[in-house]
C-alpha atoms as a PDB file:
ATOM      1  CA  UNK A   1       0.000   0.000   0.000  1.00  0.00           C
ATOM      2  CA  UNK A   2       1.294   3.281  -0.616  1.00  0.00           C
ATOM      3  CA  UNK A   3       0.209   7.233   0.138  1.00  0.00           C
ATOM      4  CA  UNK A   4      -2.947   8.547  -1.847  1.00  0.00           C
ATOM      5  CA  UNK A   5      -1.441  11.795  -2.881  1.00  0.00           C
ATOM      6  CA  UNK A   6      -1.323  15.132  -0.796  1.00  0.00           C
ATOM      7  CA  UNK A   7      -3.968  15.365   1.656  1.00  0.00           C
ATOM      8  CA  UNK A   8      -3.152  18.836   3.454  1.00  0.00           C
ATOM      9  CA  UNK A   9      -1.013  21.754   3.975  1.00  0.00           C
ATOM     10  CA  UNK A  10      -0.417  22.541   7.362  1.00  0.00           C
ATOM     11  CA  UNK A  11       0.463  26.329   7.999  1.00  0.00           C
ATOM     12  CA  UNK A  12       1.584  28.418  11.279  1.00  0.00           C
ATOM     13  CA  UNK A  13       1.341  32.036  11.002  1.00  0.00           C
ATOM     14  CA  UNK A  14       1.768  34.658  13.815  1.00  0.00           C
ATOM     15  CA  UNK A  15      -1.931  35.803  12.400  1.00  0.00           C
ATOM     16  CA  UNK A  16      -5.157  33.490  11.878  1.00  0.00           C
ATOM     17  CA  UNK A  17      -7.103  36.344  10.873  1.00  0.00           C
ATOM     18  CA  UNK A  18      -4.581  37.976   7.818  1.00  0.00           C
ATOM     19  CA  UNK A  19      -3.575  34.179   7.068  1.00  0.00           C
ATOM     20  CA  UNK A  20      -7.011  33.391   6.759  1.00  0.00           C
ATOM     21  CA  UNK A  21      -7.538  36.398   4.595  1.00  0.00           C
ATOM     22  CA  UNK A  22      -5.089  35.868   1.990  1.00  0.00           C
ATOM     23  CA  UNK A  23      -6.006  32.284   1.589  1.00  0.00           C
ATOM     24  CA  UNK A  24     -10.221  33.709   1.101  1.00  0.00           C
ATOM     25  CA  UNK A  25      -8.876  36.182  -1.413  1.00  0.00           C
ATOM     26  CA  UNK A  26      -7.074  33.539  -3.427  1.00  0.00           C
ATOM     27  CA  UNK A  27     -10.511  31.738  -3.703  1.00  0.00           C
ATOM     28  CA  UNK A  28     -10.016  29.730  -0.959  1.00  0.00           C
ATOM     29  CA  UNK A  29     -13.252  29.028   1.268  1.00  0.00           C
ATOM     30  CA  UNK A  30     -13.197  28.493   4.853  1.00  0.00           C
ATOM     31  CA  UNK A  31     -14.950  25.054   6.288  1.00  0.00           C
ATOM     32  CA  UNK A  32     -14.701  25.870   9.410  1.00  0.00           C
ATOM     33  CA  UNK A  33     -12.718  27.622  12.357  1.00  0.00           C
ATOM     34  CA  UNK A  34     -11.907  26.884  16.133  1.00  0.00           C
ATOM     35  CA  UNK A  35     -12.000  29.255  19.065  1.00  0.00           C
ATOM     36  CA  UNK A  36      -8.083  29.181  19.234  1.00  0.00           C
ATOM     37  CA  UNK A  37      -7.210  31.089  16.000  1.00  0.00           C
ATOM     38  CA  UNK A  38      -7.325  28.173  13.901  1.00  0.00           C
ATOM     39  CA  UNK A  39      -9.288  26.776  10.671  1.00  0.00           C
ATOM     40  CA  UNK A  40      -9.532  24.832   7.737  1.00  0.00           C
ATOM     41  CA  UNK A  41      -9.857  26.034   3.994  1.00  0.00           C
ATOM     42  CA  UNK A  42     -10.668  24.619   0.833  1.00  0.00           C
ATOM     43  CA  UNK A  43     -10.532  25.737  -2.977  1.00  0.00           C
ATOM     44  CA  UNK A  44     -12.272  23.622  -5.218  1.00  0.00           C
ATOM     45  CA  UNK A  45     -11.488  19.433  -4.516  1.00  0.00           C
ATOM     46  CA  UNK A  46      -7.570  20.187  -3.609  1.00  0.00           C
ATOM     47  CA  UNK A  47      -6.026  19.737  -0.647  1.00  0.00           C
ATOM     48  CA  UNK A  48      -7.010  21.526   2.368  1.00  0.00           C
ATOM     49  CA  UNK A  49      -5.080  24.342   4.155  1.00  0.00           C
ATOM     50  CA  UNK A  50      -5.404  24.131   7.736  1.00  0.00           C
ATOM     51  CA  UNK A  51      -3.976  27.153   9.677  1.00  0.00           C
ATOM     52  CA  UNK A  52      -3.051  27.326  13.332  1.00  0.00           C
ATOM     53  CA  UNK A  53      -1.715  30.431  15.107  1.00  0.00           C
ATOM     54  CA  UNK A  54       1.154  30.464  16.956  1.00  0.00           C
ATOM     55  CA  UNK A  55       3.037  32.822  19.712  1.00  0.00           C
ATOM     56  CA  UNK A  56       5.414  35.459  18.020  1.00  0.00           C
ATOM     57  CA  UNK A  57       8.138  34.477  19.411  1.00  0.00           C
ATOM     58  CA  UNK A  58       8.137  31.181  17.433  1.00  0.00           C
ATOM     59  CA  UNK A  59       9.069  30.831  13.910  1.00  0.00           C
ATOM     60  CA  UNK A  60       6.273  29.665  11.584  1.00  0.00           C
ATOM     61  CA  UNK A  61       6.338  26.193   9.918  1.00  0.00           C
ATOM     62  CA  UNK A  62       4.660  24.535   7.500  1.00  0.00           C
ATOM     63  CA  UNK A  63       3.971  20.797   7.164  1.00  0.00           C
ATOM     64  CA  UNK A  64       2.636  18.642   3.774  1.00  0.00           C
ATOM     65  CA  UNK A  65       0.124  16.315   5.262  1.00  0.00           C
ATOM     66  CA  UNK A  66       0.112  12.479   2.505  1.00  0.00           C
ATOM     67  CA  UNK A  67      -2.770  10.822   2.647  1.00  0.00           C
ATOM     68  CA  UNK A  68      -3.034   7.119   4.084  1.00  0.00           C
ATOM     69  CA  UNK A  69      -5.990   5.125   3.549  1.00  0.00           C
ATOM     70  CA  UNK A  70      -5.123   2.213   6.373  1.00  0.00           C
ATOM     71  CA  UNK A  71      -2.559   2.824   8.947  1.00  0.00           C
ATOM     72  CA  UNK A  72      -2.056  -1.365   9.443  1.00  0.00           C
ATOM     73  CA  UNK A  73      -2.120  -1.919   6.028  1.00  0.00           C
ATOM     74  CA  UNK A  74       0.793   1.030   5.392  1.00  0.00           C
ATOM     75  CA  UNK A  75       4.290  -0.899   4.734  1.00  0.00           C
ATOM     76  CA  UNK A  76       6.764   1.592   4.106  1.00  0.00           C
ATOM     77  CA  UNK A  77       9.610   1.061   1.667  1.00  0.00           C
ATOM     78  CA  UNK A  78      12.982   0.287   3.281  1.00  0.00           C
ATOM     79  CA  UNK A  79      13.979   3.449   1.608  1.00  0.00           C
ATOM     80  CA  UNK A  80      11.388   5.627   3.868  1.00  0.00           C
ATOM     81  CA  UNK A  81      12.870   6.387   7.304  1.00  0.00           C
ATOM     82  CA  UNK A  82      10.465   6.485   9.865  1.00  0.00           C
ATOM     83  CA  UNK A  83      10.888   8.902  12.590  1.00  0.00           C
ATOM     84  CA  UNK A  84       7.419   8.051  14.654  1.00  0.00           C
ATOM     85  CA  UNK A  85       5.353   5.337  14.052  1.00  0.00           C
ATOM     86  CA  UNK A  86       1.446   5.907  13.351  1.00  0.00           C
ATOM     87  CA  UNK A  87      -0.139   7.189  16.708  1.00  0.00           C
ATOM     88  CA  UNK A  88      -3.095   8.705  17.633  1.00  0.00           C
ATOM     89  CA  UNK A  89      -3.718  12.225  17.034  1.00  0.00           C
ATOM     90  CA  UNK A  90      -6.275  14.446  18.915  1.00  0.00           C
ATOM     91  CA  UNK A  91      -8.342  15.579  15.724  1.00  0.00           C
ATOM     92  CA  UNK A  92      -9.342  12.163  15.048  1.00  0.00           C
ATOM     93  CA  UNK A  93      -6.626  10.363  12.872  1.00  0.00           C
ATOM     94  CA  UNK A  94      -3.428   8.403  12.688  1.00  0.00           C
ATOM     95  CA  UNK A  95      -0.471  10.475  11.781  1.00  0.00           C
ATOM     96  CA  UNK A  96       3.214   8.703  11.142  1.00  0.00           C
ATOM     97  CA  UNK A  97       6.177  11.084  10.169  1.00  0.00           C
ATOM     98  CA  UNK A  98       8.685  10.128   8.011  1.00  0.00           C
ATOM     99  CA  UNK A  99      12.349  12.166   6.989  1.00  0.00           C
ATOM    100  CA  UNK A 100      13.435  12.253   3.312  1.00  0.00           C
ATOM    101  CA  UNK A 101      17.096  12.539   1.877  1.00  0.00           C
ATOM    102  CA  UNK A 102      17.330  15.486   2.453  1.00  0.00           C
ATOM    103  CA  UNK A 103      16.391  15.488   5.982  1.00  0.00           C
ATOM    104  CA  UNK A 104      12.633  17.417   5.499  1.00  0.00           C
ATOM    105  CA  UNK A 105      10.057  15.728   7.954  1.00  0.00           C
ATOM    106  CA  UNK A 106       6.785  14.571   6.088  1.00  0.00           C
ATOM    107  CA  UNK A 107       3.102  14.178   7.818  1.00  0.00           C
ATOM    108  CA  UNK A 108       1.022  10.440   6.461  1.00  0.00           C
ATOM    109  CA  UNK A 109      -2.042  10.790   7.583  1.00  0.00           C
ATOM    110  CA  UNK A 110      -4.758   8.205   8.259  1.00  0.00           C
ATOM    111  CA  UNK A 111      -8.172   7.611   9.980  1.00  0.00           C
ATOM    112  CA  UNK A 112      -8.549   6.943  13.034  1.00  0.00           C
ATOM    113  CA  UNK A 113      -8.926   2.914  13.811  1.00  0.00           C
ATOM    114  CA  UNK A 114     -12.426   1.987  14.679  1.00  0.00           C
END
């Protein structure tokens, strides 16, 4: 089994409101939004962007979120290194990060088991 493509974007900013902004004025439509500066966005069937505020004193990251359909059923290649296994998440999935070649950390994402 492999990943099912690009399932999210995951942006800080030191600004939900402007963030959220800029993403609305590039057609972008918001789905929905917490009570602690942060919300998801969607243009079209794409990816979503989901944007979470963070203190200033932190520099903002951003994180590709793949798309798992299974977390048993996932079998990475020898050639993927695993930094943490799938675990629990608490929005409701299975999340597994993995480091490429060049050292970037990637987010697979997957539901949560039943």
């Amino acid at each position: 089994m492999t990943t099912e493509g690009i399932e999210a974007v995951f942006l800080e900013t030191h600004n939900w409101g402007k963030a959220a902004k800029f993403f609305q004025s590039l057609g972008f439509e918001l789905e929905f939004s917490t009570d602690h500066n942060s919300g998801q966005l969607r243009n079209g069937d794409g990816p979503y962007v989901f944007i979470a505020e963070v203190p200033e004193d932190r520099k903002p990251q951003m994180q590709i979120v793949l798309k798992v359909p299974d977390a048993e059923g996932f079998r990475p290649d020898p050639a993927v290194e695993v930094v943490t296994p799938f675990e629990d998440t608490h929005y409701g999935t299975q999340e597994m990060t993995v480091r490429d070649p060049d050292g970037r950390l990637w987010s697979l994402q997957a539901p949560a088991k039943n």
